[in-house]
PDB file of N, CA and C in Angstrom:
ATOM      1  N   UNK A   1    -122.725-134.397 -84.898  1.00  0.00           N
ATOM      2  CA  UNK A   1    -124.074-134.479 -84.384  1.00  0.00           C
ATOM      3  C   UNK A   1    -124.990-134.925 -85.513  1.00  0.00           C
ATOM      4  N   UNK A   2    -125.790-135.951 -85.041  1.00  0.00           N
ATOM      5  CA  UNK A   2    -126.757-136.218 -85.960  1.00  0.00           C
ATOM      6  C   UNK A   2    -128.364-135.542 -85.526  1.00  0.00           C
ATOM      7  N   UNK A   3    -128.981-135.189 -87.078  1.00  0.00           N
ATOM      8  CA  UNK A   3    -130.402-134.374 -86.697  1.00  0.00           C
ATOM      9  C   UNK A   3    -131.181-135.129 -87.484  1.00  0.00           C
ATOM     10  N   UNK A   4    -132.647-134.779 -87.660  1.00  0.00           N
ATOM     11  CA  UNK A   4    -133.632-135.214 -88.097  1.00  0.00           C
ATOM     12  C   UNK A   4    -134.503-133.772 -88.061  1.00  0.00           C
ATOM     13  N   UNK A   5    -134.918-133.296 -89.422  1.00  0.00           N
ATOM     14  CA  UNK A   5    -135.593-132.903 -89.571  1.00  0.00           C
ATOM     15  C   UNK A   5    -137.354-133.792 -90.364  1.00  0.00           C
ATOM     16  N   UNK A   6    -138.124-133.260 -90.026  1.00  0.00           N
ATOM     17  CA  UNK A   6    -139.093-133.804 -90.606  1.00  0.00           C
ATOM     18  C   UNK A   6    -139.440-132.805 -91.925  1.00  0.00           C
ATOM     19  N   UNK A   7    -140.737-133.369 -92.420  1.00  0.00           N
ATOM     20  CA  UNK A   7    -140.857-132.632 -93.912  1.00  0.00           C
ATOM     21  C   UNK A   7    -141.452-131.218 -93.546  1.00  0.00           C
ATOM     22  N   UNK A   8    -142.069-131.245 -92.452  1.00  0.00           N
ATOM     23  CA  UNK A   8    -142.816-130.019 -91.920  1.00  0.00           C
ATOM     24  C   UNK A   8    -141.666-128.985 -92.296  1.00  0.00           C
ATOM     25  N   UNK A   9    -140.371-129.061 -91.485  1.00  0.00           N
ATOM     26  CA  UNK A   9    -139.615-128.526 -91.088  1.00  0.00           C
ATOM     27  C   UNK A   9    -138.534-127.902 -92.584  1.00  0.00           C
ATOM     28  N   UNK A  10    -138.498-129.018 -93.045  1.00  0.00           N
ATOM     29  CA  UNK A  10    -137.800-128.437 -94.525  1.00  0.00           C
ATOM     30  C   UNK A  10    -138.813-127.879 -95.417  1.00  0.00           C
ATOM     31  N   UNK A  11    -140.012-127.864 -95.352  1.00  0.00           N
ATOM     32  CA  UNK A  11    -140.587-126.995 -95.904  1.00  0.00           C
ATOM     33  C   UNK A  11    -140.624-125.660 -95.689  1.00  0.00           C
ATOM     34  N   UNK A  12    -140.859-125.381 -94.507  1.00  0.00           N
ATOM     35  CA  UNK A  12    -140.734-124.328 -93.851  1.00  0.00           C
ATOM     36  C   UNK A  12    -139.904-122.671 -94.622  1.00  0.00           C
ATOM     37  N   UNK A  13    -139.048-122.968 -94.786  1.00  0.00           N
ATOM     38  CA  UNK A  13    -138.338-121.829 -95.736  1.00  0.00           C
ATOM     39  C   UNK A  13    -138.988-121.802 -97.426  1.00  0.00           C
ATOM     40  N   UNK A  14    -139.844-122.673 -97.485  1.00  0.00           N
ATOM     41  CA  UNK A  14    -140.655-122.195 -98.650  1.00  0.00           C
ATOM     42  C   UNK A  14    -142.070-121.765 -98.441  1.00  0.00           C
ATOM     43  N   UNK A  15    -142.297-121.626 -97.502  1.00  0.00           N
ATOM     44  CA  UNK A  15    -143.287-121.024 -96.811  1.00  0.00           C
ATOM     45  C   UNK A  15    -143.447-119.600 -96.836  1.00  0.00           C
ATOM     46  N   UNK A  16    -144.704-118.783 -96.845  1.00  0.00           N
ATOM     47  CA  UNK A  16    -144.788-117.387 -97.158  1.00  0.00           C
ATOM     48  C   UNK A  16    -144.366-116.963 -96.123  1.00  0.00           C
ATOM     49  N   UNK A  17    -143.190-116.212 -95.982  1.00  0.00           N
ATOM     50  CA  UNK A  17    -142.463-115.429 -95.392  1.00  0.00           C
ATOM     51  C   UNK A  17    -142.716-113.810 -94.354  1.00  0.00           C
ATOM     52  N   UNK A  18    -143.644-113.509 -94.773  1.00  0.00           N
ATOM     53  CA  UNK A  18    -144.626-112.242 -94.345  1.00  0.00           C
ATOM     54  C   UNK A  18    -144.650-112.293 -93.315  1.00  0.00           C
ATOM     55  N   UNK A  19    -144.542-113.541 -92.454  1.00  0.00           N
ATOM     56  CA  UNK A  19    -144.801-113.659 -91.011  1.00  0.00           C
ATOM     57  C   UNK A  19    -143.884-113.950 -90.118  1.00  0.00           C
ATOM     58  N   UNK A  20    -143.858-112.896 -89.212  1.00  0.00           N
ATOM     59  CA  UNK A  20    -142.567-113.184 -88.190  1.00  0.00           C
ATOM     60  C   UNK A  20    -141.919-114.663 -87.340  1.00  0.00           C
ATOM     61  N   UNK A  21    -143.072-115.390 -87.189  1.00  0.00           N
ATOM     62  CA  UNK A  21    -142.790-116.345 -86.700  1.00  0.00           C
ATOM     63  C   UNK A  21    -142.101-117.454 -87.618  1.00  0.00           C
ATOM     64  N   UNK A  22    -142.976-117.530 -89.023  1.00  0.00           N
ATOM     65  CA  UNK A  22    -142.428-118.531 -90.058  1.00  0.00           C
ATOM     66  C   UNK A  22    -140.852-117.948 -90.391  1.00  0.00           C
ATOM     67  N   UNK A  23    -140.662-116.669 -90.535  1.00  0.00           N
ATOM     68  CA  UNK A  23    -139.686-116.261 -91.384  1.00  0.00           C
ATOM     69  C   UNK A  23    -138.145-116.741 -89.860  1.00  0.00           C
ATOM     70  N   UNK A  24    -139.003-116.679 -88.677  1.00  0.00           N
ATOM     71  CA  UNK A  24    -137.953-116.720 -87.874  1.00  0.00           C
ATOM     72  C   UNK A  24    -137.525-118.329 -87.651  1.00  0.00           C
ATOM     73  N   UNK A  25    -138.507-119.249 -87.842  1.00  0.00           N
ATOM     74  CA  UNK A  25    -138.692-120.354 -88.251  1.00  0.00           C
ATOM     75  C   UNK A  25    -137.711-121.439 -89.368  1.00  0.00           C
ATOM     76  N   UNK A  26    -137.619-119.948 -90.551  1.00  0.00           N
ATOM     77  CA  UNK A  26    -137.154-120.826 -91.911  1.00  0.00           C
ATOM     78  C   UNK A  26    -135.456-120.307 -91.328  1.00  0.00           C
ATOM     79  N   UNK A  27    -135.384-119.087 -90.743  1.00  0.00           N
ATOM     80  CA  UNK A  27    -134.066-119.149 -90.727  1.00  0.00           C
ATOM     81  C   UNK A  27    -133.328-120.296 -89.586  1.00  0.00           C
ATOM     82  N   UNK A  28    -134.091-120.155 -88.447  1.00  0.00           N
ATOM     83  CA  UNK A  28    -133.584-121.592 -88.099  1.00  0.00           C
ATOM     84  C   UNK A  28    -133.309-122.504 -88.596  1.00  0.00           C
ATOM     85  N   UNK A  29    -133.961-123.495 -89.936  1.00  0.00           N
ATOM     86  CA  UNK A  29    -133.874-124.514 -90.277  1.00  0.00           C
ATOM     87  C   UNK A  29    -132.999-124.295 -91.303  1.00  0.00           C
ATOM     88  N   UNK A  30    -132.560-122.702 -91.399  1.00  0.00           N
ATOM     89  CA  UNK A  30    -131.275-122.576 -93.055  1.00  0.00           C
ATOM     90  C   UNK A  30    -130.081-122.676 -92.033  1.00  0.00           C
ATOM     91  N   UNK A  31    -129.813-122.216 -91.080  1.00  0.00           N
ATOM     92  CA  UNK A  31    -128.729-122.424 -89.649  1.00  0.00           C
ATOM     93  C   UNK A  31    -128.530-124.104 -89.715  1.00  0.00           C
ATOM     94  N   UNK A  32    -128.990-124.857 -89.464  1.00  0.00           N
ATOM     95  CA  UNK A  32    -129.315-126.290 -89.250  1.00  0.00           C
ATOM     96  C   UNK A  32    -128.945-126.443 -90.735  1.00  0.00           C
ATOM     97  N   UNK A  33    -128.901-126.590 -91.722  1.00  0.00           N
ATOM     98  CA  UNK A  33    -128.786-126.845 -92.645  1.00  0.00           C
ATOM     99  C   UNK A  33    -127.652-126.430 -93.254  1.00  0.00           C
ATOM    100  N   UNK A  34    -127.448-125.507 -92.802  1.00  0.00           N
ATOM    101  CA  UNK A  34    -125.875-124.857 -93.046  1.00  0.00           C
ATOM    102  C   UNK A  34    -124.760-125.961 -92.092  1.00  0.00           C
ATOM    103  N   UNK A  35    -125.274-126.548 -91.313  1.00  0.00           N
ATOM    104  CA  UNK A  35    -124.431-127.123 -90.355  1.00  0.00           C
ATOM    105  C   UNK A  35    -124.237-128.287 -90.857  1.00  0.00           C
ATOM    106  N   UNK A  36    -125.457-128.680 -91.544  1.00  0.00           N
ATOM    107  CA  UNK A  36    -125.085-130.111 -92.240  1.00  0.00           C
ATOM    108  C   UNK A  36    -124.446-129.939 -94.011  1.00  0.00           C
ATOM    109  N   UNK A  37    -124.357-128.603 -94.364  1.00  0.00           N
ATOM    110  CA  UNK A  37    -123.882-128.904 -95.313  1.00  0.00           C
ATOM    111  C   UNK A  37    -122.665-128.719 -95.497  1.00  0.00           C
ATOM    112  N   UNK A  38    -121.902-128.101 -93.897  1.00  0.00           N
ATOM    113  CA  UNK A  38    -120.493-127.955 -93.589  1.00  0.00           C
ATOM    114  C   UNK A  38    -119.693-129.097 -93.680  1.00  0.00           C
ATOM    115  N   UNK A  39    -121.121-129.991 -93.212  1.00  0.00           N
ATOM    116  CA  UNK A  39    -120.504-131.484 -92.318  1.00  0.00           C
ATOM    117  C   UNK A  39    -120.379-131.576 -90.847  1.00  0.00           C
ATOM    118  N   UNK A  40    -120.697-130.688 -90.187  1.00  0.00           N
ATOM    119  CA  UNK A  40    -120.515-130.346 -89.439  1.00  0.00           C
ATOM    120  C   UNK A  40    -121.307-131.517 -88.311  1.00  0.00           C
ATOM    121  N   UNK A  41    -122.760-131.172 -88.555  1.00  0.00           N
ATOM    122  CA  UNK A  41    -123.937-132.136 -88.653  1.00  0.00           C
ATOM    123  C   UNK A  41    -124.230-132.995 -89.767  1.00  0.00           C
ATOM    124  N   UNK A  42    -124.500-134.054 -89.434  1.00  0.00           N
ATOM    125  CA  UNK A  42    -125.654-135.442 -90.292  1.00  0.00           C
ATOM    126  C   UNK A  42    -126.531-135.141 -90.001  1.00  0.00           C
ATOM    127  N   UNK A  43    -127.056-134.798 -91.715  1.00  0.00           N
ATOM    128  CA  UNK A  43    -128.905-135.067 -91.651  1.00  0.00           C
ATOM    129  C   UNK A  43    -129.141-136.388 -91.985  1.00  0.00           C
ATOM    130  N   UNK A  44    -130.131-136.869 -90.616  1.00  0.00           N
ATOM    131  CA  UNK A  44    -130.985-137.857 -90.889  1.00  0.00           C
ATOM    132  C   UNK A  44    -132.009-138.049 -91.634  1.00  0.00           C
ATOM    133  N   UNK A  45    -132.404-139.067 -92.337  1.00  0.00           N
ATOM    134  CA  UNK A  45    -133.011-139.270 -93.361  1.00  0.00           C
ATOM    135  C   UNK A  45    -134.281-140.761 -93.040  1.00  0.00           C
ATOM    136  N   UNK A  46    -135.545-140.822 -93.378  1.00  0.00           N
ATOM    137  CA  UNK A  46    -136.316-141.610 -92.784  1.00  0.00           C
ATOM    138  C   UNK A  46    -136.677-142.304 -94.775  1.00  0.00           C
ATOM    139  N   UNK A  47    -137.208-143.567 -94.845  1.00  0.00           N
ATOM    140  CA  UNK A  47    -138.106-143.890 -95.553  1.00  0.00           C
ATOM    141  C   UNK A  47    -139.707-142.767 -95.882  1.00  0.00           C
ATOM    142  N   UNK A  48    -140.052-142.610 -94.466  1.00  0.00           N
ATOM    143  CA  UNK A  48    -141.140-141.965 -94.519  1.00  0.00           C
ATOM    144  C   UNK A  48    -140.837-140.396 -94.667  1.00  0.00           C
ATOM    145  N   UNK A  49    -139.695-139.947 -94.891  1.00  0.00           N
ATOM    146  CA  UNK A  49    -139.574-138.569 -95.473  1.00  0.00           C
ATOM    147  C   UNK A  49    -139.139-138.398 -96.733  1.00  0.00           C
ATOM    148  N   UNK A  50    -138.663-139.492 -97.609  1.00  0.00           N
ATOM    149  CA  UNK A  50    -138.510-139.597 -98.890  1.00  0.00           C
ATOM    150  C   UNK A  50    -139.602-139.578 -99.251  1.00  0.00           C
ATOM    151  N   UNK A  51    -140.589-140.767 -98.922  1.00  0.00           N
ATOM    152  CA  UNK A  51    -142.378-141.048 -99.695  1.00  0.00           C
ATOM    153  C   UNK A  51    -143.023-139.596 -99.439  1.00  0.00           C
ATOM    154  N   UNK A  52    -142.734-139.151 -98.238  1.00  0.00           N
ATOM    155  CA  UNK A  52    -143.852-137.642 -97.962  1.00  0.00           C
ATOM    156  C   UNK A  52    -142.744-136.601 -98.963  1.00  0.00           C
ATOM    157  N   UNK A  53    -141.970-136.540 -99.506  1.00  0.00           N
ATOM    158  CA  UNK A  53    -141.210-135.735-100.722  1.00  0.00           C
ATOM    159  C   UNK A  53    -141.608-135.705-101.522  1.00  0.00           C
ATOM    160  N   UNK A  54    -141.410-137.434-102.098  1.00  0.00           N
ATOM    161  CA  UNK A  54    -141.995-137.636-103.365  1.00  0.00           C
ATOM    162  C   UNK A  54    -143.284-137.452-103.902  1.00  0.00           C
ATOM    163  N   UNK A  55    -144.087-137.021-102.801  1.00  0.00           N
ATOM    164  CA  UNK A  55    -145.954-137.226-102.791  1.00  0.00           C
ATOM    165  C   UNK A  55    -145.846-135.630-102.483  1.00  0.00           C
ATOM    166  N   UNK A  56    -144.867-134.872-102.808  1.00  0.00           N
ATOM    167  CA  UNK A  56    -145.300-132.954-103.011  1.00  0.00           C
ATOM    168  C   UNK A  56    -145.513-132.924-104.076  1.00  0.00           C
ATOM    169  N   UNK A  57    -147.125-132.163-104.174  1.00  0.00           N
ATOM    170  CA  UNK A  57    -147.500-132.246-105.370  1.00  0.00           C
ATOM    171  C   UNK A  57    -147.141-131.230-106.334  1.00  0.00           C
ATOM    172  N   UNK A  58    -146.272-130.053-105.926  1.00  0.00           N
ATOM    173  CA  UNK A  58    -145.553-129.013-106.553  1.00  0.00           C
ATOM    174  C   UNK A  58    -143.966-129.264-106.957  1.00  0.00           C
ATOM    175  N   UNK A  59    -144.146-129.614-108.170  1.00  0.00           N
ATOM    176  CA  UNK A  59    -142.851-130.218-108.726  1.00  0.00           C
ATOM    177  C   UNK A  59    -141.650-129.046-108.676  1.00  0.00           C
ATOM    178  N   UNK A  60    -141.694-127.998-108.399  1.00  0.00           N
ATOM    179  CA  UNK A  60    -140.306-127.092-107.983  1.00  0.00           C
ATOM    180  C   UNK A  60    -140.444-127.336-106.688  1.00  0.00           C
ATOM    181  N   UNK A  61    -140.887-126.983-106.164  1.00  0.00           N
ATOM    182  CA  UNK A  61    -140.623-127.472-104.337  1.00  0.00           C
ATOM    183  C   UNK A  61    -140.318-129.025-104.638  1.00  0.00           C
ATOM    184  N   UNK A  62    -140.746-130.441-104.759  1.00  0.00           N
ATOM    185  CA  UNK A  62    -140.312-131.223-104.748  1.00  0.00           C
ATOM    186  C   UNK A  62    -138.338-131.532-104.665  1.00  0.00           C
ATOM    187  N   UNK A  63    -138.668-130.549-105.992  1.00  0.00           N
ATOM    188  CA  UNK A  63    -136.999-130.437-106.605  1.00  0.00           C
ATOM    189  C   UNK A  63    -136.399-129.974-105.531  1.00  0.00           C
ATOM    190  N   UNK A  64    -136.703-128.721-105.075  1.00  0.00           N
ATOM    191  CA  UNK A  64    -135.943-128.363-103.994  1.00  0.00           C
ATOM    192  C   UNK A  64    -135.634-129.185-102.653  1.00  0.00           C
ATOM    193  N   UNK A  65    -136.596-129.815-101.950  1.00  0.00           N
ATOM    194  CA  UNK A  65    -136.655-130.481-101.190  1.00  0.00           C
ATOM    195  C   UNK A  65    -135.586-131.802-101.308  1.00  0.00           C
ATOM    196  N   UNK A  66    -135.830-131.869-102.701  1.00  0.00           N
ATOM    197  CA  UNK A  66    -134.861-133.241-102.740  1.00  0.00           C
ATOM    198  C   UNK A  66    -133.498-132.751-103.010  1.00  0.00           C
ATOM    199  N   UNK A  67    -133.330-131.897-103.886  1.00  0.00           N
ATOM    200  CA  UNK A  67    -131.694-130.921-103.069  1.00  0.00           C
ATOM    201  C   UNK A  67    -131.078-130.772-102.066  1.00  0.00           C
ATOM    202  N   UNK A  68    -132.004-130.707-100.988  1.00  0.00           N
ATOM    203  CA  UNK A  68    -131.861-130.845 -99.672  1.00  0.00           C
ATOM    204  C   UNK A  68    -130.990-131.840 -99.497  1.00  0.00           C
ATOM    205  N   UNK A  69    -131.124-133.014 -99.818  1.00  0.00           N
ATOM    206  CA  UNK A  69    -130.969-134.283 -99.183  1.00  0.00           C
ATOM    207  C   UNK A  69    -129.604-134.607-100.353  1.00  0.00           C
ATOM    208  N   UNK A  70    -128.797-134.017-100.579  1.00  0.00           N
ATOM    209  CA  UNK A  70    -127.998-133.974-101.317  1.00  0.00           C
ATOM    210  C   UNK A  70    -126.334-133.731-100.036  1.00  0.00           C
ATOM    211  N   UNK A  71    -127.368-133.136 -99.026  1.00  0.00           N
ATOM    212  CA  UNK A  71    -126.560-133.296 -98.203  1.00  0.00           C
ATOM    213  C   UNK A  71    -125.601-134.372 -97.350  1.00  0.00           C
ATOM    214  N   UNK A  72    -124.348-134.358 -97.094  1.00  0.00           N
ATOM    215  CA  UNK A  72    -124.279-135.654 -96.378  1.00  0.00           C
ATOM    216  C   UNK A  72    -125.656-136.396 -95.518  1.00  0.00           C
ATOM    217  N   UNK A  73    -126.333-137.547 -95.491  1.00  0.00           N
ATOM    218  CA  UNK A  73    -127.120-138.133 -95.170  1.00  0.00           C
ATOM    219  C   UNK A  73    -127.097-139.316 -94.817  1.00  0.00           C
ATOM    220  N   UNK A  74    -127.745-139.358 -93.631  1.00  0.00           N
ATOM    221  CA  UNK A  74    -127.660-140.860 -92.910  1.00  0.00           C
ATOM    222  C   UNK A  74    -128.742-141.704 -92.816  1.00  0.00           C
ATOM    223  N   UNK A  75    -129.661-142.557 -93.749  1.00  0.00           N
ATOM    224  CA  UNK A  75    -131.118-143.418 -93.844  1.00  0.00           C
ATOM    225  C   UNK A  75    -131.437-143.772 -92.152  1.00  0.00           C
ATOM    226  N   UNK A  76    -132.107-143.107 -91.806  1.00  0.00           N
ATOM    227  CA  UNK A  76    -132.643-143.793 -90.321  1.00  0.00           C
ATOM    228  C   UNK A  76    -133.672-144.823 -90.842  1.00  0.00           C
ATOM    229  N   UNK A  77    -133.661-146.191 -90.606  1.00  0.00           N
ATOM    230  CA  UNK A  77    -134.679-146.922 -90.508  1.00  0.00           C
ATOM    231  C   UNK A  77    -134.978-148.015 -89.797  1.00  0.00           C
TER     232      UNK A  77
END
């Protein structure tokens, strides 16, 4: 299966956690992410989610984010 997350969405687990909805939120997207880092799932990958990465202006989240994508990955463009 192929997915697409957007940047919203991988941010999400770095998001303040305090709140039931976000925290129920980030674990969804660590599920999903676990799936693609099985192989299980392809994460899709856009031009316009690399540039909105590279333009986080918090250089440890950046890092992280781009870890992300370390995952098997497929360039949608």
């Amino acid at each position: 299966m192929q997915i697409y997350l957007d940047n919203c969405c991988l941010n999400r687990p770095f998001d303040d956690q305090s709140h039931l909805r976000i925290h129920l939120e980030s674990e969804a997207i660590k599920a999903i992410l676990k799936q693609c880092d099985s192989g299980d799932w392809q994460l899709m990958v856009s031009d316009v989610l690399l540039f909105e990465i590279a333009k986080t202006p918090d250089q440890e989240k950046r890092q992280k984010l781009s870890a992300l994508l370390l995952f098997p990955i497929k360039l949608y463009r």
